[in-house]
N, C-alpha and C. Protein backbone atom coordinates (compact mmCIF):
# COMPACT_ATOMS: atom_id res chain seq x y z
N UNK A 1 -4.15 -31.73 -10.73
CA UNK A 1 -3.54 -30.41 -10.66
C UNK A 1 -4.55 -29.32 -11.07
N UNK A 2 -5.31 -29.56 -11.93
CA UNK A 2 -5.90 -28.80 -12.25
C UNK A 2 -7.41 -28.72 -11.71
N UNK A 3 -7.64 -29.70 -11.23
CA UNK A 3 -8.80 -29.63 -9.93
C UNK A 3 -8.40 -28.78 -8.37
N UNK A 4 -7.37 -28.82 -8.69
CA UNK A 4 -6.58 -27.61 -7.25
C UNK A 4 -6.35 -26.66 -7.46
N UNK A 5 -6.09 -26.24 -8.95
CA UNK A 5 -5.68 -24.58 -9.03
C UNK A 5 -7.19 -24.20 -9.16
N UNK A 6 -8.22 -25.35 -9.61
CA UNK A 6 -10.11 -24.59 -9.97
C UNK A 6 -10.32 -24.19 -8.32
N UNK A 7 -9.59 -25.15 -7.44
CA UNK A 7 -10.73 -24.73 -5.82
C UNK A 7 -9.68 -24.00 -5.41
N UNK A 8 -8.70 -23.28 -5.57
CA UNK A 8 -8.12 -22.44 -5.17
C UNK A 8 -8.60 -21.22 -5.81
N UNK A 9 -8.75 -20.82 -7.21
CA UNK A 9 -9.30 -19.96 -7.59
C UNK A 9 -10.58 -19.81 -6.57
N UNK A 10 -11.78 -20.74 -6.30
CA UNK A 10 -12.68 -20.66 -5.84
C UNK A 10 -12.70 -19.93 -4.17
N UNK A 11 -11.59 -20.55 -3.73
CA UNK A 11 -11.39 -19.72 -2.43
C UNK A 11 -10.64 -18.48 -2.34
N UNK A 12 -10.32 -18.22 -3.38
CA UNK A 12 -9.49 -16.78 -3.51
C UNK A 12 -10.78 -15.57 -2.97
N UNK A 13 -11.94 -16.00 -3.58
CA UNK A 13 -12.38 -14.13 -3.26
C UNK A 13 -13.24 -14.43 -2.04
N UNK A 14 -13.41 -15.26 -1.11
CA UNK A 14 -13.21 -16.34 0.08
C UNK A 14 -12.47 -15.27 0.86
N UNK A 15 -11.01 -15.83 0.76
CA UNK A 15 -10.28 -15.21 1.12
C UNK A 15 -9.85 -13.82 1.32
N UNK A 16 -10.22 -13.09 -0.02
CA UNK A 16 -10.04 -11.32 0.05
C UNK A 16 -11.25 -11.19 1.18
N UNK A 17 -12.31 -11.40 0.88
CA UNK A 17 -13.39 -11.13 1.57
C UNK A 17 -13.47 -10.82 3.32
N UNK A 18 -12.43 -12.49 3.45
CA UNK A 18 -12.12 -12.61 5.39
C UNK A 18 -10.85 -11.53 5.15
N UNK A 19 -9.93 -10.90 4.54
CA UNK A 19 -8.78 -10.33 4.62
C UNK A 19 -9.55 -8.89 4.61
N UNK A 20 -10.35 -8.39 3.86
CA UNK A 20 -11.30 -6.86 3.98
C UNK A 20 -11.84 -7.00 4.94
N UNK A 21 -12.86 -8.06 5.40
CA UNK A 21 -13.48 -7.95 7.15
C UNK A 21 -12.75 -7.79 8.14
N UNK A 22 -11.53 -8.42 8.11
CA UNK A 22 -10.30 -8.24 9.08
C UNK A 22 -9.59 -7.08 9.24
N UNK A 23 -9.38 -5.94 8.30
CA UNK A 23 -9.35 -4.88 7.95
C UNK A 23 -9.62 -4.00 8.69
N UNK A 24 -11.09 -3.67 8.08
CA UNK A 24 -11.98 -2.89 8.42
C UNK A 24 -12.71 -3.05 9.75
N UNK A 25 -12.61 -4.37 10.29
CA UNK A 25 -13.18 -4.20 11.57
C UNK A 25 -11.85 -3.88 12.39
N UNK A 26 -10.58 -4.15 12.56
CA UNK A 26 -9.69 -4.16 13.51
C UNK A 26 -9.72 -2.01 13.29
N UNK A 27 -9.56 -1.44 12.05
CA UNK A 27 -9.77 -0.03 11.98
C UNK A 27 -11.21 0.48 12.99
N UNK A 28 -12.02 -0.05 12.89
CA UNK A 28 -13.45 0.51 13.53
C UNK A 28 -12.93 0.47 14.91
N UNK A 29 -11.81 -0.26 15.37
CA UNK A 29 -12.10 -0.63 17.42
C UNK A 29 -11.16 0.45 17.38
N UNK A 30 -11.05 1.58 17.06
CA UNK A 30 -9.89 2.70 17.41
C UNK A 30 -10.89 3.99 16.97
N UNK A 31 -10.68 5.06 18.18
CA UNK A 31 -11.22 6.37 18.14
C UNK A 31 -10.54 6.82 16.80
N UNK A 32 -11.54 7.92 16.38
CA UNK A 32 -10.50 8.45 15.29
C UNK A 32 -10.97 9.77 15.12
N UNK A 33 -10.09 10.74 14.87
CA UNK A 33 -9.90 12.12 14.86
C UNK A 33 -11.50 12.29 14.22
N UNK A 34 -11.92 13.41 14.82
CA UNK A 34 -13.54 14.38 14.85
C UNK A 34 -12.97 15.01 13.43
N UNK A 35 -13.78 15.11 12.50
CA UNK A 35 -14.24 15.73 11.48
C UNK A 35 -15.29 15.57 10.76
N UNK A 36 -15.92 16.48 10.03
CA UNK A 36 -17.18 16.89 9.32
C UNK A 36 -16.80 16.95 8.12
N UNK A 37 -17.30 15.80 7.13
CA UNK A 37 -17.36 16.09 5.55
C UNK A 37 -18.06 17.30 4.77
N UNK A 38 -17.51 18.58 4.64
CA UNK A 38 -18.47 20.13 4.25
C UNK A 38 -19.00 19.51 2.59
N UNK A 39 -17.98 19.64 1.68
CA UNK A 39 -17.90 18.87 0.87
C UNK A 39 -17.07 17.61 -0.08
N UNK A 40 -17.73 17.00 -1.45
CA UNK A 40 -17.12 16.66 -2.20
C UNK A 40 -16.32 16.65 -3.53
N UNK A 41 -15.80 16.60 -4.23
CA UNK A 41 -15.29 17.05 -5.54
C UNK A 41 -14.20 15.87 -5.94
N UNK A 42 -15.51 14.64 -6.43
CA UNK A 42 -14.56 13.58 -7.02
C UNK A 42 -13.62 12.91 -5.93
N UNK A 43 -12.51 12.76 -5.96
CA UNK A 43 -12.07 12.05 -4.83
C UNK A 43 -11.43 12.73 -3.79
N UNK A 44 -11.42 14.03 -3.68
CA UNK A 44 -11.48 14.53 -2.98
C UNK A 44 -12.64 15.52 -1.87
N UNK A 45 -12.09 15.30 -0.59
CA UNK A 45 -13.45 16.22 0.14
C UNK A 45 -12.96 17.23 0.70
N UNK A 46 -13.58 17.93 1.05
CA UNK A 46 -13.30 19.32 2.22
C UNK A 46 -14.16 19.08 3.31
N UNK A 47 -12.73 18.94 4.48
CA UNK A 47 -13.74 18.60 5.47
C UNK A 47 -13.01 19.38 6.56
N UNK A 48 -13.97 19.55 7.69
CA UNK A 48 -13.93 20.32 8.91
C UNK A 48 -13.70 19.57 9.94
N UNK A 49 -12.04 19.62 10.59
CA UNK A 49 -11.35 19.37 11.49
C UNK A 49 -11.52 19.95 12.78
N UNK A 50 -12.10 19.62 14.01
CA UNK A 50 -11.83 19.91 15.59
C UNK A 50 -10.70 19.93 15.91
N UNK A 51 -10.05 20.91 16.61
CA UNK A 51 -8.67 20.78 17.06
C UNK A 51 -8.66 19.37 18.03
N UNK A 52 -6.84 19.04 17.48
CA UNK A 52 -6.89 17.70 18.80
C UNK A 52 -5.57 17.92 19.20
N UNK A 53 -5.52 17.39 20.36
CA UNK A 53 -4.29 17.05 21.01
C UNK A 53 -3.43 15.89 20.42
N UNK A 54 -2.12 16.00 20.69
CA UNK A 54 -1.30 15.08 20.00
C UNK A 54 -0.40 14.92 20.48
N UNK A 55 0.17 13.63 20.22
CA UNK A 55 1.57 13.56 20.90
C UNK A 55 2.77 13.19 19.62
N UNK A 56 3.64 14.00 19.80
CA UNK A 56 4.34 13.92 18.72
C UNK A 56 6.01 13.83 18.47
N UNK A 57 6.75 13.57 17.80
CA UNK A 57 8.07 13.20 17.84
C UNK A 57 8.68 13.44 16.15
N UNK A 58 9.77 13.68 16.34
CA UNK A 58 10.18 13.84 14.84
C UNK A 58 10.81 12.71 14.30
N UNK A 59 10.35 12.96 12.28
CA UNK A 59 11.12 12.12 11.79
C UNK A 59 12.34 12.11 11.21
N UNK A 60 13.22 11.42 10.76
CA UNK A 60 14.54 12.14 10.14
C UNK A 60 14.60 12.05 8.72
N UNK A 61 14.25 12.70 7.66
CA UNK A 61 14.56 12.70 6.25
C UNK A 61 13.01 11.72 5.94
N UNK A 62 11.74 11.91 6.32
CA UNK A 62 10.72 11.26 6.00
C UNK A 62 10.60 9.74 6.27
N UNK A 63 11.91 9.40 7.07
CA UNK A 63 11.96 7.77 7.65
C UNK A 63 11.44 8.04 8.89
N UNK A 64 11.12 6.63 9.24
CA UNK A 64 10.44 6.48 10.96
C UNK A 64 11.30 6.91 12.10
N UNK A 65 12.02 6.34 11.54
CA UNK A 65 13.97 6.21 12.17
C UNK A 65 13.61 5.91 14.46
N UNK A 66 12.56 5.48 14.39
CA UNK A 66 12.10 5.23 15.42
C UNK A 66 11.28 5.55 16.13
N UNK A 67 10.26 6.57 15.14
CA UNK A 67 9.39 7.63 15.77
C UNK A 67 7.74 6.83 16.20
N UNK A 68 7.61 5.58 15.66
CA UNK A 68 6.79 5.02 16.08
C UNK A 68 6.37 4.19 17.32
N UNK A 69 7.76 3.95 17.33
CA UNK A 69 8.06 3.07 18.75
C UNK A 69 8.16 4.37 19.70
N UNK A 70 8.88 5.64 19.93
CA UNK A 70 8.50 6.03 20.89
C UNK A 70 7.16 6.79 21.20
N UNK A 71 6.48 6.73 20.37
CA UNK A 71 5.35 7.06 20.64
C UNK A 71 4.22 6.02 21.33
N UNK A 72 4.83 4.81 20.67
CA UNK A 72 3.88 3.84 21.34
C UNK A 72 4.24 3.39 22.58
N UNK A 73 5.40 3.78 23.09
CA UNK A 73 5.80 3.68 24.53
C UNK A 73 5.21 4.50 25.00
N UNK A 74 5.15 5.78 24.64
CA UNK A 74 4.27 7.17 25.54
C UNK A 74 3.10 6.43 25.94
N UNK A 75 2.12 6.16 24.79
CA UNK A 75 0.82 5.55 25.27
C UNK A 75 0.92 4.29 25.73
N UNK A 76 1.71 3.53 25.81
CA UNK A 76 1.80 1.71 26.66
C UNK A 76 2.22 2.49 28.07
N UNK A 77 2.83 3.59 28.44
CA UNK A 77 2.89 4.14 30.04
C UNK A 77 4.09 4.55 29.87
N UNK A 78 5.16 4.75 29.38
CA UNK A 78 6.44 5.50 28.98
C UNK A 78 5.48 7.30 29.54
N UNK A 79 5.22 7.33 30.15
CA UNK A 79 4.80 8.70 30.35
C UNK A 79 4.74 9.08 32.08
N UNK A 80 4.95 10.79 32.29
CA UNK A 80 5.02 11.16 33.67
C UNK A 80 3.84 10.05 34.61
N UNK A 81 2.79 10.15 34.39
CA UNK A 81 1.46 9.51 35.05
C UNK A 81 1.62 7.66 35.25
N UNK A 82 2.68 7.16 34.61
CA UNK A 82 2.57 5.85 34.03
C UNK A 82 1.31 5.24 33.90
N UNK A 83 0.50 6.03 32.47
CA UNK A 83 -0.84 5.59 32.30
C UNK A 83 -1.06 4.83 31.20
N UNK A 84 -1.42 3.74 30.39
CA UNK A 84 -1.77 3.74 29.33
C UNK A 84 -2.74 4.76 28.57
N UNK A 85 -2.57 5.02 27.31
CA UNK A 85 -3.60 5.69 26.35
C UNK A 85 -3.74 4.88 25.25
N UNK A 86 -4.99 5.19 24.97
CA UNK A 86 -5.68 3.88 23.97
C UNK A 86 -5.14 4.30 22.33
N UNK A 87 -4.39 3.66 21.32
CA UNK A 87 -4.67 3.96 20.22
C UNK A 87 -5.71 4.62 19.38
N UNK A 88 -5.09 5.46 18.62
CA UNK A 88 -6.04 6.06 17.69
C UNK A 88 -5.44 6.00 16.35
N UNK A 89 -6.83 6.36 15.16
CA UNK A 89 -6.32 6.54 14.02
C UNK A 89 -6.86 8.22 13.64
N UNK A 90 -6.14 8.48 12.30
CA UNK A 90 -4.85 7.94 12.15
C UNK A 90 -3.88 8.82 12.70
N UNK A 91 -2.51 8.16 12.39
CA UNK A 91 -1.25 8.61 12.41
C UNK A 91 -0.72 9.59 11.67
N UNK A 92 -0.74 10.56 11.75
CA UNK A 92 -0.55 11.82 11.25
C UNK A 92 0.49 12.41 10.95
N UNK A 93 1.13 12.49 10.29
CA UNK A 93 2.63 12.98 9.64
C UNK A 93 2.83 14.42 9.18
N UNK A 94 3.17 15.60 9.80
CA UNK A 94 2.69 16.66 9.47
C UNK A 94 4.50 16.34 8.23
N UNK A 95 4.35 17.32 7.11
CA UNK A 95 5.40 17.24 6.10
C UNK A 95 6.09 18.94 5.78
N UNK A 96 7.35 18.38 5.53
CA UNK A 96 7.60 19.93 4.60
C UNK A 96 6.62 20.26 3.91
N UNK A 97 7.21 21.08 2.82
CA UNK A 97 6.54 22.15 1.78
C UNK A 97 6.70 21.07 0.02
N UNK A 98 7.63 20.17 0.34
CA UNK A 98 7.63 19.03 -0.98
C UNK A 98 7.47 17.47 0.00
N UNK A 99 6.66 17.81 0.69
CA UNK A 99 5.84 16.51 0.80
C UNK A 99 6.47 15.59 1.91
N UNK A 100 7.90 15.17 2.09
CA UNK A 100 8.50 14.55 3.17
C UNK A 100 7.81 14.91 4.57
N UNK A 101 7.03 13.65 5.29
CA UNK A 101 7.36 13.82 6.38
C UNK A 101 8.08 14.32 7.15
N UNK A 102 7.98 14.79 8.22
CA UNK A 102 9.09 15.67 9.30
C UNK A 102 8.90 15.20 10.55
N UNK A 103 7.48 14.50 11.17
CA UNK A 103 7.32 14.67 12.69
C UNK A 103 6.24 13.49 12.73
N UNK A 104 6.24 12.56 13.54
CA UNK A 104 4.80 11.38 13.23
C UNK A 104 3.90 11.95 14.79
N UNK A 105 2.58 11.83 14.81
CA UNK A 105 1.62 12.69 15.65
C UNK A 105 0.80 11.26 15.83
N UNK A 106 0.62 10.93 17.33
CA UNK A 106 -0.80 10.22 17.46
C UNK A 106 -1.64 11.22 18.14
N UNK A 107 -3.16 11.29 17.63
CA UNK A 107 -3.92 11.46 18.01
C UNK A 107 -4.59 11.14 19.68
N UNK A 108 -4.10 12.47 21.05
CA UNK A 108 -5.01 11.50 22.09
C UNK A 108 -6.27 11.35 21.95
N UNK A 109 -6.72 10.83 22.61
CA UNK A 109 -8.69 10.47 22.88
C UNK A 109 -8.94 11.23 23.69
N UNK A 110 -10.42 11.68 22.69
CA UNK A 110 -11.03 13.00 23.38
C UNK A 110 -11.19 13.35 24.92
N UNK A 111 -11.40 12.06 25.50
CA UNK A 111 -11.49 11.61 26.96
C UNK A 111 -10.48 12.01 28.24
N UNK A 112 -9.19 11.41 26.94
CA UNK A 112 -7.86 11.99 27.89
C UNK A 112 -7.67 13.02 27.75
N UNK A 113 -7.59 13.98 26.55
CA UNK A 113 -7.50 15.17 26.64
C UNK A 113 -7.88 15.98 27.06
N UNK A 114 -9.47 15.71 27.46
CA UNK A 114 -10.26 16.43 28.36
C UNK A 114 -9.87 16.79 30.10
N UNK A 115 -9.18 15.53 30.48
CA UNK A 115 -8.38 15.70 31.28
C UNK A 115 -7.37 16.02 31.61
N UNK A 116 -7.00 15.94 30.51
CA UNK A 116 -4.77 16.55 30.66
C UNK A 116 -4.29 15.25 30.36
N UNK A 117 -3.57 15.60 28.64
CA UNK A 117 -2.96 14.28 28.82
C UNK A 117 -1.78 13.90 29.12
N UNK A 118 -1.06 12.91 29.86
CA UNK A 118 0.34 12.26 30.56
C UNK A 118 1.13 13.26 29.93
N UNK A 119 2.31 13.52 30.69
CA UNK A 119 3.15 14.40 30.04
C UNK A 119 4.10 13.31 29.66
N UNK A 120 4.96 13.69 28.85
CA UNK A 120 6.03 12.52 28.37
C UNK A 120 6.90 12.44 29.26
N UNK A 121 8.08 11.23 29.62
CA UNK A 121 8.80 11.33 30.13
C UNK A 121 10.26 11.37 29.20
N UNK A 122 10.16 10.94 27.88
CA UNK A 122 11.42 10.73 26.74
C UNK A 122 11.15 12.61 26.24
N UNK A 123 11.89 12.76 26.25
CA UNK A 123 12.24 14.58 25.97
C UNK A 123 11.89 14.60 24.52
N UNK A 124 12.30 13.22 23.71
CA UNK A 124 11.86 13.51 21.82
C UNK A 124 10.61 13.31 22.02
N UNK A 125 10.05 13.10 23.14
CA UNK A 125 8.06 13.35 22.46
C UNK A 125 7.59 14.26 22.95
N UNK A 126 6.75 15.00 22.82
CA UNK A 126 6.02 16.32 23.30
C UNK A 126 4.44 16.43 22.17
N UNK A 127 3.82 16.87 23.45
CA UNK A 127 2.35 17.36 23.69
C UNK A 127 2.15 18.92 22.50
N UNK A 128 1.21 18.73 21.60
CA UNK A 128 0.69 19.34 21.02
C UNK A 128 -0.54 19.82 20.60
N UNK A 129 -0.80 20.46 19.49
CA UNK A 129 -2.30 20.70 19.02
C UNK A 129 -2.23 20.52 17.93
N UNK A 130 -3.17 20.10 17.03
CA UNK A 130 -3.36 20.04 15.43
C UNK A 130 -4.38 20.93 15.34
N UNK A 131 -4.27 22.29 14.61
CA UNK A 131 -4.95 23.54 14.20
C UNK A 131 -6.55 22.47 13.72
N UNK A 132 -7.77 22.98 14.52
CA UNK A 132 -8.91 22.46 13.72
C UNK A 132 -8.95 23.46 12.14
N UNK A 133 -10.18 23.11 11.92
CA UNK A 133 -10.35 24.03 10.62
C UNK A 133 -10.74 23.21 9.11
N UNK A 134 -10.55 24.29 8.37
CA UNK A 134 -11.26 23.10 6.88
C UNK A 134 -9.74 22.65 6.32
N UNK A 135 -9.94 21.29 6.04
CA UNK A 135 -8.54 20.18 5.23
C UNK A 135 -8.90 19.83 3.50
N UNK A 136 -8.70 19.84 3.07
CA UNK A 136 -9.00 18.95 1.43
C UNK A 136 -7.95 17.84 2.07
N UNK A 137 -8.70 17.07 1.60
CA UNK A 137 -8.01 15.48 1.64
C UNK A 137 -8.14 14.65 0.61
N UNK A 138 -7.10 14.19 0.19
CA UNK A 138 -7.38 12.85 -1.05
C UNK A 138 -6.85 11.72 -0.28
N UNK A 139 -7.79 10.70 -0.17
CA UNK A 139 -7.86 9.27 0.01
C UNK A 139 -7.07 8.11 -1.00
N UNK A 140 -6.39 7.43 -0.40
CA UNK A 140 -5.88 6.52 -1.39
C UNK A 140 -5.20 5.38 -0.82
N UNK A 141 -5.50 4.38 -1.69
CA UNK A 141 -4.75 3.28 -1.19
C UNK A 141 -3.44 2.40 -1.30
N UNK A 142 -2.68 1.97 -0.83
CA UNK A 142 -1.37 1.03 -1.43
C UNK A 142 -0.51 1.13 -0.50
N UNK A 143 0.66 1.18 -0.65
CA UNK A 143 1.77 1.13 0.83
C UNK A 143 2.03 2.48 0.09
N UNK A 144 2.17 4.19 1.23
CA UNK A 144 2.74 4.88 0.94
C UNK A 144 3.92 5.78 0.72
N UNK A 145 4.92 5.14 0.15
CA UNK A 145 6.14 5.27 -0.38
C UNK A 145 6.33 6.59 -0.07
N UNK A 146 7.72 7.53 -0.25
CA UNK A 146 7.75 8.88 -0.72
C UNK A 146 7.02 9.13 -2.03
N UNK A 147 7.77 8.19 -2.80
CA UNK A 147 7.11 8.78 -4.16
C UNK A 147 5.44 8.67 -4.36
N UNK A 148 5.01 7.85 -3.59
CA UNK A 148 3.58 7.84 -3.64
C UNK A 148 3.03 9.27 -2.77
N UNK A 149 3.63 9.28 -2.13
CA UNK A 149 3.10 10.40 -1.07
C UNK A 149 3.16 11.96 -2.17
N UNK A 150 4.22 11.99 -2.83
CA UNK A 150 4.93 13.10 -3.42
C UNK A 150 3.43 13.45 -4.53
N UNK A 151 3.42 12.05 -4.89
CA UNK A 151 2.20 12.22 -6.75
C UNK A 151 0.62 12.77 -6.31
N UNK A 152 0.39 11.86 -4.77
CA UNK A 152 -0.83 12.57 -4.61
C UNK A 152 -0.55 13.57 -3.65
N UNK A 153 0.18 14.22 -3.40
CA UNK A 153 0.45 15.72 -3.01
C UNK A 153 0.24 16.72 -4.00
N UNK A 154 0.91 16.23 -5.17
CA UNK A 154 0.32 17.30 -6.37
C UNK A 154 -0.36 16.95 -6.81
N UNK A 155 -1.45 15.87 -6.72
CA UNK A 155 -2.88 15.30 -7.43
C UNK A 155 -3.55 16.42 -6.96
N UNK A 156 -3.36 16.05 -5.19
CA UNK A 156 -4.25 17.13 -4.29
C UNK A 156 -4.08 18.71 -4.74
N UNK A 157 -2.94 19.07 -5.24
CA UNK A 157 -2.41 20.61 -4.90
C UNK A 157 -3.22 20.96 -6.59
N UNK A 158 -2.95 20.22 -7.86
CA UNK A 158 -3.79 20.33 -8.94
C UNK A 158 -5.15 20.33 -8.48
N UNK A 159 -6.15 19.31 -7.93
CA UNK A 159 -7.05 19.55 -8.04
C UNK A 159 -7.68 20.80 -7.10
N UNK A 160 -7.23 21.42 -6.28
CA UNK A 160 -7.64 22.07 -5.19
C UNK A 160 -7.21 23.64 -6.64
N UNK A 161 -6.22 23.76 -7.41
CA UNK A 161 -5.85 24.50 -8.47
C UNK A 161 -7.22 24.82 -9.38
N UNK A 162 -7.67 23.64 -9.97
CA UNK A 162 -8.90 23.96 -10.55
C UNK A 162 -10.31 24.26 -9.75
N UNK A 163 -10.30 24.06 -8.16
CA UNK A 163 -11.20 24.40 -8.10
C UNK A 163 -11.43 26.02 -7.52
N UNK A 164 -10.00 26.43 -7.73
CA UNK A 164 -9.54 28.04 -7.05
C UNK A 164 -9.67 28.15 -5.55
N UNK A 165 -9.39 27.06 -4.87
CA UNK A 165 -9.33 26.97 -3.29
C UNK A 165 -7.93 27.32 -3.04
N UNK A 166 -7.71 28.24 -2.15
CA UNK A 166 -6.03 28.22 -1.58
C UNK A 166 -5.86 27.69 -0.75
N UNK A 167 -4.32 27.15 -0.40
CA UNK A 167 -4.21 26.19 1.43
C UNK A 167 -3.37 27.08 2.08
N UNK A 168 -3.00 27.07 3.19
CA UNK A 168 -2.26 27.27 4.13
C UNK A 168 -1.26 26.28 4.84
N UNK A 169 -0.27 26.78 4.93
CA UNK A 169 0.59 25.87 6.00
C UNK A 169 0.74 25.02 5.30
N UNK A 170 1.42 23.59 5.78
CA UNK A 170 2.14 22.39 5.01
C UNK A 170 1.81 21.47 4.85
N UNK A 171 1.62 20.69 4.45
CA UNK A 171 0.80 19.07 3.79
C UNK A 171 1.22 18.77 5.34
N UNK A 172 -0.15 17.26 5.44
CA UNK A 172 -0.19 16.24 6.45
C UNK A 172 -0.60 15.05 6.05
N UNK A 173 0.75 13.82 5.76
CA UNK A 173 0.05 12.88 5.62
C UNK A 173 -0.98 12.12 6.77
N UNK A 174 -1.72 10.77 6.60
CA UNK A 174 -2.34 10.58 7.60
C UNK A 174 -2.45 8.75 6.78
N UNK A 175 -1.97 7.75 7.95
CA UNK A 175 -1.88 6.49 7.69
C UNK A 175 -2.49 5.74 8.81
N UNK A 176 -4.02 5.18 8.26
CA UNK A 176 -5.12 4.34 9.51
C UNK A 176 -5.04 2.68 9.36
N UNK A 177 -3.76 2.09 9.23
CA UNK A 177 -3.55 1.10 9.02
C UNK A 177 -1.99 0.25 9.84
N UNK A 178 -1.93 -0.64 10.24
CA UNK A 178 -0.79 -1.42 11.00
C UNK A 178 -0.12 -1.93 9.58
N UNK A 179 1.25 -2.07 9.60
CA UNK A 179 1.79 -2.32 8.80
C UNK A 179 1.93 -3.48 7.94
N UNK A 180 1.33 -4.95 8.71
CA UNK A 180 0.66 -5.77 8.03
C UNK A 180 -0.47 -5.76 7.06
N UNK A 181 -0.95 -4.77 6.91
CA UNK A 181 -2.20 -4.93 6.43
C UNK A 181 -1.83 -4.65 4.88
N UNK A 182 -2.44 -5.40 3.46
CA UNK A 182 -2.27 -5.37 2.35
C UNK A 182 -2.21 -4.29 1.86
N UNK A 183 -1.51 -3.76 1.07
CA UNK A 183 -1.36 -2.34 0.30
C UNK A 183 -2.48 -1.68 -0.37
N UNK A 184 -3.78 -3.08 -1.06
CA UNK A 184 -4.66 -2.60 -1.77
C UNK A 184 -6.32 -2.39 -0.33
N UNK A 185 -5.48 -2.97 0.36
CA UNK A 185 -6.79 -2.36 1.44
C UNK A 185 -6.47 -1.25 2.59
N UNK A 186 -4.95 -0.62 2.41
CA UNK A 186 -4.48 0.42 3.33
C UNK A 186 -5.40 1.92 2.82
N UNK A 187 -5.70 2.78 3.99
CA UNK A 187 -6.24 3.75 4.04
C UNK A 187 -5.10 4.77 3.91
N UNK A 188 -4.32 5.53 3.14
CA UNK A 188 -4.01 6.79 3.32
C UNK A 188 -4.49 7.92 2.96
N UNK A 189 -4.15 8.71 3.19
CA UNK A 189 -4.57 10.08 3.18
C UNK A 189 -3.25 11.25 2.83
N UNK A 190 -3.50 12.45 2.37
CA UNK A 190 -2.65 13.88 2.45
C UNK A 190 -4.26 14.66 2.24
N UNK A 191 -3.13 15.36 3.50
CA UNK A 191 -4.08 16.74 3.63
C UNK A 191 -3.37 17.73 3.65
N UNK A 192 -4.95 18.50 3.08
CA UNK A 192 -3.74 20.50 2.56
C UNK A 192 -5.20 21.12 3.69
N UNK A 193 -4.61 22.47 4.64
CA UNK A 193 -5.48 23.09 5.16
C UNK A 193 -5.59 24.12 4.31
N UNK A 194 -7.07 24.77 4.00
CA UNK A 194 -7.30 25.68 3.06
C UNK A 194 -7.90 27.06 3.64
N UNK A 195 -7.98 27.75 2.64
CA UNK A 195 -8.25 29.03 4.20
C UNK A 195 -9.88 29.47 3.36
């Protein structure tokens, strides 16, 4: 027994190791929204956003309540053109003014947008823009709950306080991860646009 819990210990960081490569490479095979790191300040950065196109749908009370699935029909060919569009990260959640989600946004690829992208054919999704411009963003990891979303909303809104930066407009969360993936290796994000 105790020769099995020693080679199990032994394959444990084995294991994290193939579970972080698995991760991080399945994140790398997906375009992901254009921005410029201006600066840093601890765990947070200020960075410079390109406007993008988006396709977007609302949420109800900060639940999915199905907003993922029709979006991923838009891009599997649920759209006027019946085209596929390739996944991107991340998934973008623009929020009220206390942090709840309101609307989930995929990102199109620069490629399609350049062309015009599919118009929807489901009336709850519609074609947008995400304002480019400068974001403060705090990075963080775990599954993001409301209440998680809520603490680093005012992590972000304190630290952006001490450094006398103002924002504009309404928090955006942003989640670059499939829902399988472990809590301590998920990428989230909230972003404040600052003027």
């Amino acid at each position: 027994m105790k020769v099995r819990r020693t080679f199990l210990w032994i394959l444990l960081p084995f294991f994290a190791l193939g579970a972080f490569a698995f991760v991080a490479t399945s994140r790398a095979g997906y375009e992901t929204a254009r921005y410029e790191v201006l600066e840093k300040h601890g765990r947070v950065e200020i960075r410079r956003y390109e406007a993008h196109v988006v396709v977007s749908t609302a949420m109800k009370d900060g639940a999915q309540n199905g907003s993922f699935g029709r979006l991923f029909q838009y891009i599997s060919g649920n759209n006027r053109s019946e085209s596929k569009v390739e996944m991107t990260t991340p998934v973008f959640m623009p929020a009220s003014g206390d942090g709840e989600p309101r609307e989930m946004q995929f990102v199109v690829p620069a490629d399609v947008a350049s062309v015009g992208a599919p118009l929807p054919k489901d009336p709850s999704v519609r074609l947008s823009k995400m304002k480019g411009g400068r974001y403060a963003v705090l990075r963080y990891s775990g599954i993001a709950t409301g209440k998680a979303r809520r603490a680093k909303l005012e992590e972000l809104r304190a630290k952006l306080g001490e450094l006398g930066l103002e924002t504009t407009g309404q928090p955006i969360h942003a989640g670059y991860d499939p829902p399988w993936t472990p809590g301590p290796m998920r990428r989230n994000e909230v972003l404040l646009r600052v003027k």
